[in-house]
Protein backbone atom coordinates (compact mmCIF):
# COMPACT_ATOMS: atom_id res chain seq x y z
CA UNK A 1 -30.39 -11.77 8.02
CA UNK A 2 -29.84 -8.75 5.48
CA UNK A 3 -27.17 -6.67 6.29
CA UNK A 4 -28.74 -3.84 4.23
CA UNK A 5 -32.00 -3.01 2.90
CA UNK A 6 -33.02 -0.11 1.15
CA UNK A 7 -37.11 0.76 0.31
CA UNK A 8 -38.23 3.20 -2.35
CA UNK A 9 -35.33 4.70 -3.17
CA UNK A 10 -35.57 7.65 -5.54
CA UNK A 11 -33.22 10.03 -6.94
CA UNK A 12 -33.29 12.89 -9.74
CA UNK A 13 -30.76 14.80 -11.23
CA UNK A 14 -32.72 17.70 -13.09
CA UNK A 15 -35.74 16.32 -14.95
CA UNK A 16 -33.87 12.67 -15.47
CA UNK A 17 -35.02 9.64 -12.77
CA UNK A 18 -31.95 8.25 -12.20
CA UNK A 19 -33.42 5.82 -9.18
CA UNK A 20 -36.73 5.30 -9.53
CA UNK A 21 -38.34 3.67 -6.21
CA UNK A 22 -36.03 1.19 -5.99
CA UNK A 23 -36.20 -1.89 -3.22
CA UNK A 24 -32.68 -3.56 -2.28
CA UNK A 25 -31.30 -6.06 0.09
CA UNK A 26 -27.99 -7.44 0.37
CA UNK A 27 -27.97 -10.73 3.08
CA UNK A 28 -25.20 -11.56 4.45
CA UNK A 29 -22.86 -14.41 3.81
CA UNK A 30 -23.27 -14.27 0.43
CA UNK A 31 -22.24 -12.14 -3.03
CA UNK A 32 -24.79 -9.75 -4.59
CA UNK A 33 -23.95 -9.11 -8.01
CA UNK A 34 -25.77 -5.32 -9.37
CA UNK A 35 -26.21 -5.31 -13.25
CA UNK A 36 -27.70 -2.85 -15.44
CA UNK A 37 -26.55 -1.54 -18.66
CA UNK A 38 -24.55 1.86 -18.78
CA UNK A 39 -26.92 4.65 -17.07
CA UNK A 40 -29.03 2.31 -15.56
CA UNK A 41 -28.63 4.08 -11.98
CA UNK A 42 -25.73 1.20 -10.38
CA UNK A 43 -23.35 4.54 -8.92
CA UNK A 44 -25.76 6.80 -7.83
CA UNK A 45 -27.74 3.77 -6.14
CA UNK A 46 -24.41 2.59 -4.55
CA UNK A 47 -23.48 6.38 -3.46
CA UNK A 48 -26.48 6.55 -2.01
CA UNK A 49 -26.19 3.54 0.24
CA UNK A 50 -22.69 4.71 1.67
CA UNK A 51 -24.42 7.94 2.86
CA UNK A 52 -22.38 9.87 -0.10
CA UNK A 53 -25.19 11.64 -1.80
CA UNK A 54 -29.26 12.03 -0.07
CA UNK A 55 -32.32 10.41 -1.76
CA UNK A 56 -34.75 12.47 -3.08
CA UNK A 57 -37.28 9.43 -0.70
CA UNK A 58 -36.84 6.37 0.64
CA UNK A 59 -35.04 4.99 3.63
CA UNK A 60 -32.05 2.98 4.14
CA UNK A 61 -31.37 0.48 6.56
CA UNK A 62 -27.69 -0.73 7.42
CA UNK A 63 -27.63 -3.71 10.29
CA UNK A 64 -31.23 -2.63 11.33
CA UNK A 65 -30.03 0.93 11.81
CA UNK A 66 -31.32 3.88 9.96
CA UNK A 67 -28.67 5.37 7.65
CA UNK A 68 -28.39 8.01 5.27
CA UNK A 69 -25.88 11.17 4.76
CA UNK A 70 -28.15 13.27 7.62
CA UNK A 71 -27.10 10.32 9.99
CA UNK A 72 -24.94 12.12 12.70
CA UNK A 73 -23.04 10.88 16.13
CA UNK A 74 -21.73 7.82 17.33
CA UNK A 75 -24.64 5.89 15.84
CA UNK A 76 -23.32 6.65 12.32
CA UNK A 77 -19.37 5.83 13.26
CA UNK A 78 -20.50 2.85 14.64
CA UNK A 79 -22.34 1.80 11.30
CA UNK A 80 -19.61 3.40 9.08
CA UNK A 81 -16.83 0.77 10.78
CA UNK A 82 -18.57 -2.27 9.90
CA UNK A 83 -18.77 -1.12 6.41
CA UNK A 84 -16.03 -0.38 3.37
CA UNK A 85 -16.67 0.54 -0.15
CA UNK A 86 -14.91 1.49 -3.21
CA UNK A 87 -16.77 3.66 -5.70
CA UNK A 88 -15.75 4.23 -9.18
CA UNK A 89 -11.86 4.98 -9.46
CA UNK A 90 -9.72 4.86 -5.76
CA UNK A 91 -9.22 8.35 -4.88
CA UNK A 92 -5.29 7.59 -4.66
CA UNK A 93 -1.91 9.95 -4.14
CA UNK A 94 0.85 9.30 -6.38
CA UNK A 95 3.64 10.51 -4.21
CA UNK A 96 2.71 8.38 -1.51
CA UNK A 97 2.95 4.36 -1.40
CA UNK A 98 0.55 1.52 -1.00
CA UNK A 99 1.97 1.03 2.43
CA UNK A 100 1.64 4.62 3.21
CA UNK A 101 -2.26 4.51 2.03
CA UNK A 102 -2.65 1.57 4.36
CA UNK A 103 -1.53 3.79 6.99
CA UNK A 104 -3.56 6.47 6.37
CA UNK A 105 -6.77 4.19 6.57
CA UNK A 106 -5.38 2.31 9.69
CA UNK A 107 -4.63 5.42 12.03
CA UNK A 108 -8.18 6.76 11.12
CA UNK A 109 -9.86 3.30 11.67
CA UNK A 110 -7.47 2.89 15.08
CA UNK A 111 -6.65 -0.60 13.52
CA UNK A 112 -4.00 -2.66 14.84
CA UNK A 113 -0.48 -1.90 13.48
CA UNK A 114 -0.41 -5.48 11.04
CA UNK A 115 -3.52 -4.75 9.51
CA UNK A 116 -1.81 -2.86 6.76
CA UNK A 117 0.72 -5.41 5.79
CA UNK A 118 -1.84 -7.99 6.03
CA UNK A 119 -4.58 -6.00 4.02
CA UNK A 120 -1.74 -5.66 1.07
CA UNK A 121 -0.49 -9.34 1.44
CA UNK A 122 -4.15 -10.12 1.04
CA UNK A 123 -4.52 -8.34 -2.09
CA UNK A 124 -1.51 -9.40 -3.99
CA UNK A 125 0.59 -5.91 -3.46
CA UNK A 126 3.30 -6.89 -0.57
CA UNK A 127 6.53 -6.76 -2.87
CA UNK A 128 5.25 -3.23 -4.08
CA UNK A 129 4.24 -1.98 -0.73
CA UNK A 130 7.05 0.91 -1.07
CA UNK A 131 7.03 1.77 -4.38
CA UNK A 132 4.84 5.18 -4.83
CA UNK A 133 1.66 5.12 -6.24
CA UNK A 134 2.25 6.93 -9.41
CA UNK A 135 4.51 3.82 -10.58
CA UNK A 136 1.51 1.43 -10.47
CA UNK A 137 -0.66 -0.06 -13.43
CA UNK A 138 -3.84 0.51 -13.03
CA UNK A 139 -4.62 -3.09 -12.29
CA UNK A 140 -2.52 -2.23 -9.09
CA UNK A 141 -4.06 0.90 -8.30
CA UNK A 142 -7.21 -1.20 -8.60
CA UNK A 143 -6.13 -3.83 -5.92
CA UNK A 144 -5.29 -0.98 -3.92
CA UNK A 145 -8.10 0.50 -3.79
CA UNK A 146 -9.84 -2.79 -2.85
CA UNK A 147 -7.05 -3.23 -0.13
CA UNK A 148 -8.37 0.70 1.36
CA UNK A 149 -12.23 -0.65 1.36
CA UNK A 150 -10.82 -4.06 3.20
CA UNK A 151 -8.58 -2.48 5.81
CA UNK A 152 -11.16 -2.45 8.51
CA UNK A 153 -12.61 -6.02 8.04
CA UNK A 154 -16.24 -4.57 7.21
CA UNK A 155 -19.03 -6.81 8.25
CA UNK A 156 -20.64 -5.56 3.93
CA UNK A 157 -18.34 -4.42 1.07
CA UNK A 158 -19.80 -2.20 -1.17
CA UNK A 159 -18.05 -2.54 -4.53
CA UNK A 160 -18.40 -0.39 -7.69
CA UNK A 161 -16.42 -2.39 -10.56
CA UNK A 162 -13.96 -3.70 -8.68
CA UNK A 163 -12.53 -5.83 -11.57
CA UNK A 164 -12.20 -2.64 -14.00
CA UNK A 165 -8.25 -3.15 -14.95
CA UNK A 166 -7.52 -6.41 -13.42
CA UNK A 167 -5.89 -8.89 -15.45
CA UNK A 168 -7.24 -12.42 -15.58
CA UNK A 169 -4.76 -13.91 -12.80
CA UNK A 170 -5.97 -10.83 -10.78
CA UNK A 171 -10.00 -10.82 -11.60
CA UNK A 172 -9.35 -15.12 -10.15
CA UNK A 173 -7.83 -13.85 -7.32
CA UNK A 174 -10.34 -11.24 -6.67
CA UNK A 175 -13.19 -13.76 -7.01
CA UNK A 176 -11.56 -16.55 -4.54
CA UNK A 177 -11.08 -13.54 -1.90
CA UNK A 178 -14.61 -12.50 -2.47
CA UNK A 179 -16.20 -15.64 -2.06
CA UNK A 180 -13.96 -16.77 0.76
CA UNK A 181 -15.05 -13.61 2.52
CA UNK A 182 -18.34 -13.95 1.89
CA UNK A 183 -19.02 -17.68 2.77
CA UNK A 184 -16.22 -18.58 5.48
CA UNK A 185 -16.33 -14.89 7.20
CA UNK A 186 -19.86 -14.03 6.67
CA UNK A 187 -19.50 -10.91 5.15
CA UNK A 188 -22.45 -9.08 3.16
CA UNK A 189 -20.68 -8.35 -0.55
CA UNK A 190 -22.17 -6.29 -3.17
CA UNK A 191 -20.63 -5.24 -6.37
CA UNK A 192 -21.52 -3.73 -9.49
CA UNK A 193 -20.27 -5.07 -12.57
CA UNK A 194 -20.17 -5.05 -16.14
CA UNK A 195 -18.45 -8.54 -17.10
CA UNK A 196 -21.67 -11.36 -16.43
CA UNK A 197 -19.29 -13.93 -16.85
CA UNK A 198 -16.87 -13.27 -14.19
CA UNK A 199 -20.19 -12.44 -12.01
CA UNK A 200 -21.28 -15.69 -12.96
CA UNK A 201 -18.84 -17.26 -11.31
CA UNK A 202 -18.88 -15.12 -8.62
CA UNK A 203 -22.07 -13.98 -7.16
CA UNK A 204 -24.91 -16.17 -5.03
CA UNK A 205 -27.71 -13.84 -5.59
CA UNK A 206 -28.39 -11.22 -8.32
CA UNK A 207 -30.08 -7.65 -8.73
CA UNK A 208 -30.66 -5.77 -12.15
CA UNK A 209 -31.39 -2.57 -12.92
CA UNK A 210 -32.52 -1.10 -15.96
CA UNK A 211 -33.73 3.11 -16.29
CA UNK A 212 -33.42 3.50 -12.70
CA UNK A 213 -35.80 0.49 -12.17
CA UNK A 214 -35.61 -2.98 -10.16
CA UNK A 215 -36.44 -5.61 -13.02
CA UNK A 216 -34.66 -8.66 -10.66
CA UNK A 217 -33.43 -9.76 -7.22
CA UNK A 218 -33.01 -13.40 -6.08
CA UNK A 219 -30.81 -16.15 -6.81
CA UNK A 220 -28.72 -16.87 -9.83
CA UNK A 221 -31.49 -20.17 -10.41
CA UNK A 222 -34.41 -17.57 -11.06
CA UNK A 223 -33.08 -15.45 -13.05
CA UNK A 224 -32.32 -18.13 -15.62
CA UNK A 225 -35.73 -19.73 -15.29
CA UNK A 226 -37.08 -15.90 -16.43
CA UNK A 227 -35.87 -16.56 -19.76
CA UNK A 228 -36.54 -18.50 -22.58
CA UNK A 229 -35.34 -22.48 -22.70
CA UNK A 230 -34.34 -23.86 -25.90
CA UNK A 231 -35.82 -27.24 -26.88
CA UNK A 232 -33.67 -28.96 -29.76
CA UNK A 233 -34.98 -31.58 -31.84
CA UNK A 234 -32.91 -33.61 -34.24
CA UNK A 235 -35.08 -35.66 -36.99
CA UNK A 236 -34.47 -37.24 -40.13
CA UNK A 237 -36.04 -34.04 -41.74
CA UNK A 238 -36.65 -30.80 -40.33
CA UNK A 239 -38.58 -29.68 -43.36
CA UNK A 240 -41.07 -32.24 -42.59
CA UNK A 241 -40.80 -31.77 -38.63
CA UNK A 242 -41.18 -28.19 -39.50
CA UNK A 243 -44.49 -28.53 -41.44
CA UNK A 244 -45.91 -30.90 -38.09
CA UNK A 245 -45.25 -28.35 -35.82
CA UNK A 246 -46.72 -25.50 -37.28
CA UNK A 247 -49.95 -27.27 -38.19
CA UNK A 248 -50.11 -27.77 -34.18
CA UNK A 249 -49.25 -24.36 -33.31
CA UNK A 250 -45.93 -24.81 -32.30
CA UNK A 251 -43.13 -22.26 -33.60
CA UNK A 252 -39.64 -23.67 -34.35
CA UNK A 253 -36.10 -22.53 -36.20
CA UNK A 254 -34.52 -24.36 -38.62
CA UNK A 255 -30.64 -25.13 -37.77
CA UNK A 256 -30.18 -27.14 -40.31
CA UNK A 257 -31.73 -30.28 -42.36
CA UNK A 258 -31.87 -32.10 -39.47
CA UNK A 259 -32.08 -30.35 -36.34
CA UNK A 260 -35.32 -27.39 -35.12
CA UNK A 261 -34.69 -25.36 -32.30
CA UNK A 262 -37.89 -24.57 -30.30
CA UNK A 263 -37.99 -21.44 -28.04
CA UNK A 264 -40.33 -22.02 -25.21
CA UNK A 265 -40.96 -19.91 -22.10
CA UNK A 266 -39.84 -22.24 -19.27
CA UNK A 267 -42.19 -20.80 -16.38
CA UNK A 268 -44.83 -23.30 -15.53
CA UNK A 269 -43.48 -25.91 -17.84
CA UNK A 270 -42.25 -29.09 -17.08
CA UNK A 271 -39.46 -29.75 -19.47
CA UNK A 272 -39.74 -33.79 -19.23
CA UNK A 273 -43.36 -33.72 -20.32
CA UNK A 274 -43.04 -30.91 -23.01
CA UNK A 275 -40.23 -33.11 -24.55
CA UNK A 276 -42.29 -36.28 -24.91
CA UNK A 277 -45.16 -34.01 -25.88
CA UNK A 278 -43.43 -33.51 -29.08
CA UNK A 279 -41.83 -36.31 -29.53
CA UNK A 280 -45.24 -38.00 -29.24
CA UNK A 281 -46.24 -35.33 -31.64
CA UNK A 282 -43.18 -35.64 -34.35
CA UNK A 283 -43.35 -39.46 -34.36
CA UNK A 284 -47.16 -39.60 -34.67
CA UNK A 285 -46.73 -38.04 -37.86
CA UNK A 286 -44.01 -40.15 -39.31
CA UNK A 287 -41.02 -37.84 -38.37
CA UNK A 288 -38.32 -39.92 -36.69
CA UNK A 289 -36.90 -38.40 -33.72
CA UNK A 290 -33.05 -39.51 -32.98
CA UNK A 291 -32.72 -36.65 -30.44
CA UNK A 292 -34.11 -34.38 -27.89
CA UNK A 293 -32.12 -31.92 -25.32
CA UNK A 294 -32.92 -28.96 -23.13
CA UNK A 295 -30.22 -25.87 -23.88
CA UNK A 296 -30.20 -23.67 -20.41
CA UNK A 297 -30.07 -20.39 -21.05
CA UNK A 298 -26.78 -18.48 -20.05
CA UNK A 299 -27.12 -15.74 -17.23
CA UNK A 300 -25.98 -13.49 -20.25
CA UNK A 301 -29.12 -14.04 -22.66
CA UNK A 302 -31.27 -13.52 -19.31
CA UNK A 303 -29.90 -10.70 -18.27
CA UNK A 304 -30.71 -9.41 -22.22
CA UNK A 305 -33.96 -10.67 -22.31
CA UNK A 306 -34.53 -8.52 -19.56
CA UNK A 307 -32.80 -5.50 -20.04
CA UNK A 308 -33.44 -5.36 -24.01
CA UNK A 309 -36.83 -4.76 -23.76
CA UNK A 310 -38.11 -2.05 -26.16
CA UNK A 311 -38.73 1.98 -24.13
CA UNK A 312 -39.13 5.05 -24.89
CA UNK A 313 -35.90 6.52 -25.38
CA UNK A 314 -34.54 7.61 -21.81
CA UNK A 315 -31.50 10.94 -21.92
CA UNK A 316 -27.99 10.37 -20.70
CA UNK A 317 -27.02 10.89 -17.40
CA UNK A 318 -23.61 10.79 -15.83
CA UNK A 319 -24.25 8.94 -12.47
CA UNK A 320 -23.23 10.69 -9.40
């Protein structure tokens, strides 16, 4: 069941398409991971879906309910308490402490008086829970933030860089509590991010964005199988493998005097019966073979492959 969906989602500032009919869902009991390259639309898209800012069209769905910033009355409370996001920076207040934030969130929640403590334990900040804001690092303030968005034990976390600042030992702990709240609580997560291999690790599904567009959603499986898959061959001579190749249409890279590297696209392809196919090939034409292996492509070459395509150049725009 998808704890949010979004359909044709569009938004402008001035003559620049920052959304550009954009289709989203985030299930539940799982991680969504939203990548895009700088400018690519990730704020304004997540603004949009906690009611912050109006689409220019489209519709927004949260728990089968229609939301969206004209949303009024108790249906709109009753959404807004099942859900807790942190965009950009934590709006925070240095004289005050993290306790004293916790506070602030409980009373206007009407959460139970140990949420607080609990929400702070959770997130690695009980020992500074009195010290005031200002004197935090901004890995803190970070955690903090994360603590604020937590406080009410939403039913989907909406997360804009939530590992900005975080030092490794933090990021790790920030991916266990993630996951454990996703897969052992049920909770919808979705968070933008920057670093693919700490999202790697992290998220069940993916969705990326590029100029405002939806280029990807599914699982972490099919976005690898949209790029390219690497065939290396290791013969006695790669000159001569080389040669045999080309003359059957077949494009290779030269490592080195012994090994090729063939790019293939991996869609449609079995990779068992491509590999004897040239092997058949290679050692048909006297070229010894001594090695054959598939090299999976990382989630960071797909996520280039499909966000480096060649555009027309787009202008900046400072997401909203």
């Amino acid at each position: 069941m998808m704890a949010l969906e979004a359909h044709g989602l569009e938004k402008s500032f001035g003559a620049v398409c920052a959304v550009d009919k954009l289709d989203l869902e985030i299930p539940k009991g799982a991680v969504t991971a939203f990548l895009g390259p700088n400018g690519a639309g990730k704020t304004t898209t997540l603004r949009m879906l906690l009611g912050l800012i109006r689409p220019d069209r489209g519709h927004i769905e949260v728990f089968g309910r229609p939301f969206s910033s004209d949303t009024r009355g108790e249906g709109r409370r009753e959404t807004l308490r099942r859900v807790g996001g942190l965009i950009e920076e934590p709006t925070l207040y240095g004289h005050l402490s993290g306790l004293e934030h916790l506070e602030i969130v409980r009373r206007y929640r009407g959460l139970p008086k140990s949420s607080s403590l609990d929400t702070l334990r959770s997130m690695g900040l009980e020992a500074a829970r009195n010290r005031k804001v200002s004197e935090y690092s901004l890995g803190m303030r970070q955690r903090l933030g994360i603590a604020m968005a937590l406080a009410p034990d939403p039913d989907l976390l909406l997360l804009d860089e939530p590992m900005n600042g975080l030092d490794p030992a933090g990021i790790q702990e920030l991916r266990q509590a993630l996951r454990e709240m996703a897969h052992e609580r049920g909770m919808a997560v979705f968070l933008s991010s920057h670093l693919l291999t700490e999202v790697s690790l992290l998220a069940d599904r993916f969705c990326i964005l590029r100029q405002g567009k939806r280029l990807f959603s599914g699982p972490a499986a099919d976005l690898q199988d949209l790029a390219k898959s690497r065939l290396r061959i290791s013969t006695t001579s790669s000159t001569k493998a080389l040669e045999c190749l080309r003359q059957a249409g077949v494009e290779a890279q030269v490592l080195s005097n012994q090994t090729l590297i063939i790019e293939l696209d991996s869609q449609g392809l079995e990779p068992q019966k491509e590999a004897a196919r040239l092997n058949h090939l290679l050692v048909t034409h006297q070229c010894d073979v001594f090695e054959l292996a598939w090299q999976n492509s990382s989630l960071e070459e797909a996520f280039l492959e499909l966000t480096n395509q060649d555009d027309s150049p787009r202008p900046e725009v400072t997401e909203r």
